[in-house]
Protein backbone atom coordinates (compact mmCIF):
# COMPACT_ATOMS: atom_id res chain seq x y z
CA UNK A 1 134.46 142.45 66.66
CA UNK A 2 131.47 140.65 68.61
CA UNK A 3 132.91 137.01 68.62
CA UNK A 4 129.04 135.38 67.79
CA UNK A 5 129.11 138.15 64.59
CA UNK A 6 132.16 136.35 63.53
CA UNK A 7 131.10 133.43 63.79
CA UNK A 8 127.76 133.72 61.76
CA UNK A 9 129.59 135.00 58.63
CA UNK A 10 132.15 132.52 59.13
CA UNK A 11 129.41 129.63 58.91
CA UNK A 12 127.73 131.87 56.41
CA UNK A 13 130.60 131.89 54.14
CA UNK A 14 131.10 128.01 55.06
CA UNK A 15 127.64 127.39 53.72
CA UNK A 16 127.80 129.34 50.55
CA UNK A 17 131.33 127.68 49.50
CA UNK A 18 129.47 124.43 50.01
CA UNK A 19 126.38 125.54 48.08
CA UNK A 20 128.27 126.64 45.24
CA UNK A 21 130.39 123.58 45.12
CA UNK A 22 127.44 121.47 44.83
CA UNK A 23 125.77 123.81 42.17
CA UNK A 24 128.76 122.71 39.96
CA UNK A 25 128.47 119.21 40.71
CA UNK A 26 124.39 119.39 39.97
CA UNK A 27 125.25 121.46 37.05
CA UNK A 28 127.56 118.86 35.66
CA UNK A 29 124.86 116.29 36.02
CA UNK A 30 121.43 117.34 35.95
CA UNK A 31 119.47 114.30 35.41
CA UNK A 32 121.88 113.01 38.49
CA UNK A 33 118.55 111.77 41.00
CA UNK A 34 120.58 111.07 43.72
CA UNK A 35 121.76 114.90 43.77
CA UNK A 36 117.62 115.67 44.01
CA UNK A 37 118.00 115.13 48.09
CA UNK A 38 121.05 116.78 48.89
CA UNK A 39 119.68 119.98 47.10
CA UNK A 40 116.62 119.62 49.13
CA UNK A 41 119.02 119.65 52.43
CA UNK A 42 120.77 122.70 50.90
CA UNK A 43 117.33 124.60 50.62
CA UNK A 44 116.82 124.09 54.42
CA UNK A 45 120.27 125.01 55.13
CA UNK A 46 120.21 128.63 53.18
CA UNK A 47 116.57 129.61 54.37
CA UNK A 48 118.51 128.58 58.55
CA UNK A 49 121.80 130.57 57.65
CA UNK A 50 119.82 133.66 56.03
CA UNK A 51 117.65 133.66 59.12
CA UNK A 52 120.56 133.99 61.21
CA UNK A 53 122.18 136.74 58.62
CA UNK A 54 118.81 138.35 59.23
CA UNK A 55 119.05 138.49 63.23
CA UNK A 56 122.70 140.29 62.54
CA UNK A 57 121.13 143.30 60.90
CA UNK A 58 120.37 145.43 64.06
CA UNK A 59 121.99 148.45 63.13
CA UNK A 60 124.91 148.18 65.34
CA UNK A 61 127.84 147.17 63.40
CA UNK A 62 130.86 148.46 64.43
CA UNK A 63 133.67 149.73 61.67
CA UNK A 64 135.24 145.93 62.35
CA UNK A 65 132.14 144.21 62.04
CA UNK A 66 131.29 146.32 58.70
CA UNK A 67 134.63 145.70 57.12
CA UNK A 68 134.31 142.31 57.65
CA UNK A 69 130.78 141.87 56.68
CA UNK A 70 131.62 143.66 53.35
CA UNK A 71 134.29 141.10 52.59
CA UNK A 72 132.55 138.35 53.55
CA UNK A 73 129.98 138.78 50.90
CA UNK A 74 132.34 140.07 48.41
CA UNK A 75 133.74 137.14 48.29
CA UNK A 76 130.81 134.73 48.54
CA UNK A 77 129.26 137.47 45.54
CA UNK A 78 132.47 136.11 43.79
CA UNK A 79 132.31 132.46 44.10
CA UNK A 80 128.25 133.05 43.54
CA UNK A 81 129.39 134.84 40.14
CA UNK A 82 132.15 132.18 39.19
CA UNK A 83 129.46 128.90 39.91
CA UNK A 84 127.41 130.94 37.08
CA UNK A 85 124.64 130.73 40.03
């Protein structure tokens, strides 16, 4: 496995356990104001980390890289599921 491919989903997952771990907290507290900014930071955040998702998808995944990739989101389609997001 390409050690930069590795280390995109890894930050990939990374954001999307933060994300959904903020969802909750926003959730919880709606009319929370001071939550309005960090939610703008995690807007900026996803469209950076799909960009770089985006520049993965050149065909050439190996049967590592594939495997991996499939578990990755798996499991950040999980948490995603469980947040209710």
């Amino acid at each position: 496995m390409r050690p930069e491919f590795k280390e995109t989903l890894d930050s990939y997952e990374d954001f999307f356990n933060e994300y959904c771990d903020f969802m909750k907290k926003f959730n919880e507290s709606p009319n929370d104001l001071s939550l309005f900014g960090e939610y703008i930071e995690y807007l900026s955040q996803y469209s950076e980390t799909m960009g770089k998702i985006g520049e993965l998808d050149d065909g050439e995944m190996n049967d590592a890289e594939m495997k991996y990739y499939l578990e990755v989101t798996n499991r950040i389609n999980k948490k995603l599921i469980d947040a209710a997001l």
